[in-house]
Each structure stands twice: as structure tokens, then as C-alpha cells.
C-alpha atoms as a PDB file:
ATOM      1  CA  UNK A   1     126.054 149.396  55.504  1.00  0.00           C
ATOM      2  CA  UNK A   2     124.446 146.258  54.553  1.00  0.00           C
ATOM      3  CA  UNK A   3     126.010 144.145  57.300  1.00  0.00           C
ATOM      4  CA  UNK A   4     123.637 146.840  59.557  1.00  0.00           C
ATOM      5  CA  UNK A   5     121.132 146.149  57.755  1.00  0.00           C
ATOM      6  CA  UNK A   6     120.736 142.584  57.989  1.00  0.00           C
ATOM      7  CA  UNK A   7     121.225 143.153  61.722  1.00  0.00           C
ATOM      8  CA  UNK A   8     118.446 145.475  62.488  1.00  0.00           C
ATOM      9  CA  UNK A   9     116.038 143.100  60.752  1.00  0.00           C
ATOM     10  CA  UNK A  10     116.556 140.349  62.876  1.00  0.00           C
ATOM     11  CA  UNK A  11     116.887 142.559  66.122  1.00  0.00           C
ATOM     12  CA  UNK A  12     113.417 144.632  65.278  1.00  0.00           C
ATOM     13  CA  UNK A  13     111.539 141.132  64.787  1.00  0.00           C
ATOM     14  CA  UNK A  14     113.162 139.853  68.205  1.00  0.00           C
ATOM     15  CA  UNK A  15     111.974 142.874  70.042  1.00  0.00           C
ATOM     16  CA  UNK A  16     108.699 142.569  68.356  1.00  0.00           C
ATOM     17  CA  UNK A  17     108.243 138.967  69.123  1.00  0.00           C
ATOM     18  CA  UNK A  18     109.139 139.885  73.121  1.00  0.00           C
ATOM     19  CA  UNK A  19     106.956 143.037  72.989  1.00  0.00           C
ATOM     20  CA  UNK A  20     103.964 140.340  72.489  1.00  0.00           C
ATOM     21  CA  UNK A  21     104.986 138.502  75.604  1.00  0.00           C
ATOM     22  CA  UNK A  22     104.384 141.261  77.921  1.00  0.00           C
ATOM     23  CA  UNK A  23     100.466 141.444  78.158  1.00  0.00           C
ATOM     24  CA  UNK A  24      98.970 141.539  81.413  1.00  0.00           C
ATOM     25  CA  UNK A  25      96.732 138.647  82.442  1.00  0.00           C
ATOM     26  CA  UNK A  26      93.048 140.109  82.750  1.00  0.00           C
ATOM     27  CA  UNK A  27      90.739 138.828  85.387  1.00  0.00           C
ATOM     28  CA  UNK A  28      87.817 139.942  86.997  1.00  0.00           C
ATOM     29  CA  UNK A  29      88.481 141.421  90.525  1.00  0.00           C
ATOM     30  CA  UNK A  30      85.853 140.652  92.815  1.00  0.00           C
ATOM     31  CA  UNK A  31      85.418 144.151  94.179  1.00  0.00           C
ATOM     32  CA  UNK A  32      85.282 146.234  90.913  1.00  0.00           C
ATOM     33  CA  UNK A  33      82.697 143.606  89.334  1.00  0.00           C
ATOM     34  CA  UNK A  34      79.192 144.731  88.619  1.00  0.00           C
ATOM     35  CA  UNK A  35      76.514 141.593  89.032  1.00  0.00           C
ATOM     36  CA  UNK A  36      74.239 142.277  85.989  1.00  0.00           C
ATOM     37  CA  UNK A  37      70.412 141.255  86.707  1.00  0.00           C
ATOM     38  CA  UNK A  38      68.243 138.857  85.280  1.00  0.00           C
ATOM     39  CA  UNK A  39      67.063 139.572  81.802  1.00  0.00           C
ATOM     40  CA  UNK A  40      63.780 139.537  82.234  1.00  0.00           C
ATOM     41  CA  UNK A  41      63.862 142.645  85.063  1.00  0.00           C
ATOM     42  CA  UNK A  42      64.024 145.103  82.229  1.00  0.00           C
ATOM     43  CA  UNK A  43      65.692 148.420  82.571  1.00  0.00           C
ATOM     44  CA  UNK A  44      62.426 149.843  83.387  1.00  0.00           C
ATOM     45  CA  UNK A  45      59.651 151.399  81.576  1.00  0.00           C
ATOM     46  CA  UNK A  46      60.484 152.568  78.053  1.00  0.00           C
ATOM     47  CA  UNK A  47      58.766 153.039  74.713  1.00  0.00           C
ATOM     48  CA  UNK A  48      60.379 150.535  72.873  1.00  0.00           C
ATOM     49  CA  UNK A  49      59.009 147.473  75.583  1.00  0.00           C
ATOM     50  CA  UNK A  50      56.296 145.106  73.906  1.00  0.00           C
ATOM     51  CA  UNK A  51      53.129 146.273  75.186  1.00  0.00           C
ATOM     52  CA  UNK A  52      52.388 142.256  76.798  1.00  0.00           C
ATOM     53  CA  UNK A  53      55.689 141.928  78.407  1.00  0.00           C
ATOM     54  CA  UNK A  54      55.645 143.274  82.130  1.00  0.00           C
ATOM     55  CA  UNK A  55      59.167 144.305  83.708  1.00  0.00           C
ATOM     56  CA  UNK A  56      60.162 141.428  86.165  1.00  0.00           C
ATOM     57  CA  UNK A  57      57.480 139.124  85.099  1.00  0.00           C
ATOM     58  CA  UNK A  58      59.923 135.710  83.864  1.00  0.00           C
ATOM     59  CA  UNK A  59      56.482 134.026  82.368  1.00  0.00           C
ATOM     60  CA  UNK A  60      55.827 137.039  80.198  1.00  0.00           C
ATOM     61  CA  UNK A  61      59.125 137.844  79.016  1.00  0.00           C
ATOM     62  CA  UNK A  62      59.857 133.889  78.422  1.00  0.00           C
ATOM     63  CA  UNK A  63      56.266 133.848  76.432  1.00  0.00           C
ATOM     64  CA  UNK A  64      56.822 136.905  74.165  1.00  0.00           C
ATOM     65  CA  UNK A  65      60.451 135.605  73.236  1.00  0.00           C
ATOM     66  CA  UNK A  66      58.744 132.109  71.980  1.00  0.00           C
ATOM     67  CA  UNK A  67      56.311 134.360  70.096  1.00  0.00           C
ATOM     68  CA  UNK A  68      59.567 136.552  68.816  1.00  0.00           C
ATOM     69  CA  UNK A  69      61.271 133.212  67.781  1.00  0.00           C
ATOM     70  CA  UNK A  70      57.909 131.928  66.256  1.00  0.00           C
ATOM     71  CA  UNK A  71      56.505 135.335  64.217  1.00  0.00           C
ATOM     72  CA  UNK A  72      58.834 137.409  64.107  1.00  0.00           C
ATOM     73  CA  UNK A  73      62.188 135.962  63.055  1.00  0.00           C
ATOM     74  CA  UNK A  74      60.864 132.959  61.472  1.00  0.00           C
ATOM     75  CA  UNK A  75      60.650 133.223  57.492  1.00  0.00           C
ATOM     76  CA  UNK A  76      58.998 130.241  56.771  1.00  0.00           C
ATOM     77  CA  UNK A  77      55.551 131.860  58.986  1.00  0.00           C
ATOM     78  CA  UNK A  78      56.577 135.282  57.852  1.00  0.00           C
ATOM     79  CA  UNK A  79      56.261 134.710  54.202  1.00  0.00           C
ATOM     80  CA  UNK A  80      53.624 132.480  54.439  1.00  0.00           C
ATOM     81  CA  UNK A  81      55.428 129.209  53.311  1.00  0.00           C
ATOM     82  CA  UNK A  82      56.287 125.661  54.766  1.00  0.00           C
ATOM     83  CA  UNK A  83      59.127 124.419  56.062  1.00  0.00           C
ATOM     84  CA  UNK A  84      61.359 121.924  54.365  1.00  0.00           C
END
């Protein structure tokens, strides 16, 4: 009984160990692939847009993302202090 045991340890790690060899490679097949568009396009009109950023305008959408970095995510303007 314990001479089984001591071989189905060894066995279930092998199989294990071969089990993780098997995955598939995964590429990208040219004719399944969906080509996203540029982010400034948009997905159109929608209530959560920023009322100075016009779909498919680069200039705009590159301008409010400097005044995003600047204002909005930017603690040190936020809260009024100076940076180190």
C-alpha cells in the first residue's frame, strides 16, 4: 500500500508537469483581427464626452488630455500646493 503510494505521487506531478506543456501558441490571425481606430475618433456622441472635446478633432482631444493631466489628476494644483 505504501509502495503505491509513493508511486502515484511522482506519476500525478509528471502528468501535471506535461499537462503544462500542451498550451496552444496564440497569435493574431490576420482575417479574424479587428483594426481599432484612433483614440481621438470617439465612439460617438455620448453624455459623458467633455463638452470642448469634438469627436475626430486630434487638436481638441490632445488639448483637453494636457488639461486632464494638468487639473484634474494633478494634486499638487488640485489642493492648492507646490510641488517639491
Amino acid at each position: 500500500m505504501m509502495r503505491r503510494f509513493t508511486l502515484v505521487i511522482p506519476l500525478s506531478a509528471a502528468l501535471l508537469a506535461l499537462a503544462a506543456c500542451g498550451e496552444k501558441p496564440q497569435e493574431m490571425n490576420a482575417a479574424g483581427v479587428k483594426q481599432d481606430s484612433a483614440p481621438y475618433h470617439g465612439v460617438g456622441a455620448s453624455q459623458y464626452a467633455n463638452t470642448g472635446w469634438k469627436a475626430g478633432d486630434r487638436t481638441s482631444w490632445e488639448q483637453q488630455l494636457k488639461t486632464r493631466a494638468q487639473y484634474g489628476q494633478n494634486d499638487y494644483t488640485r489642493m492648492g500646493g507646490t510641488q517639491p
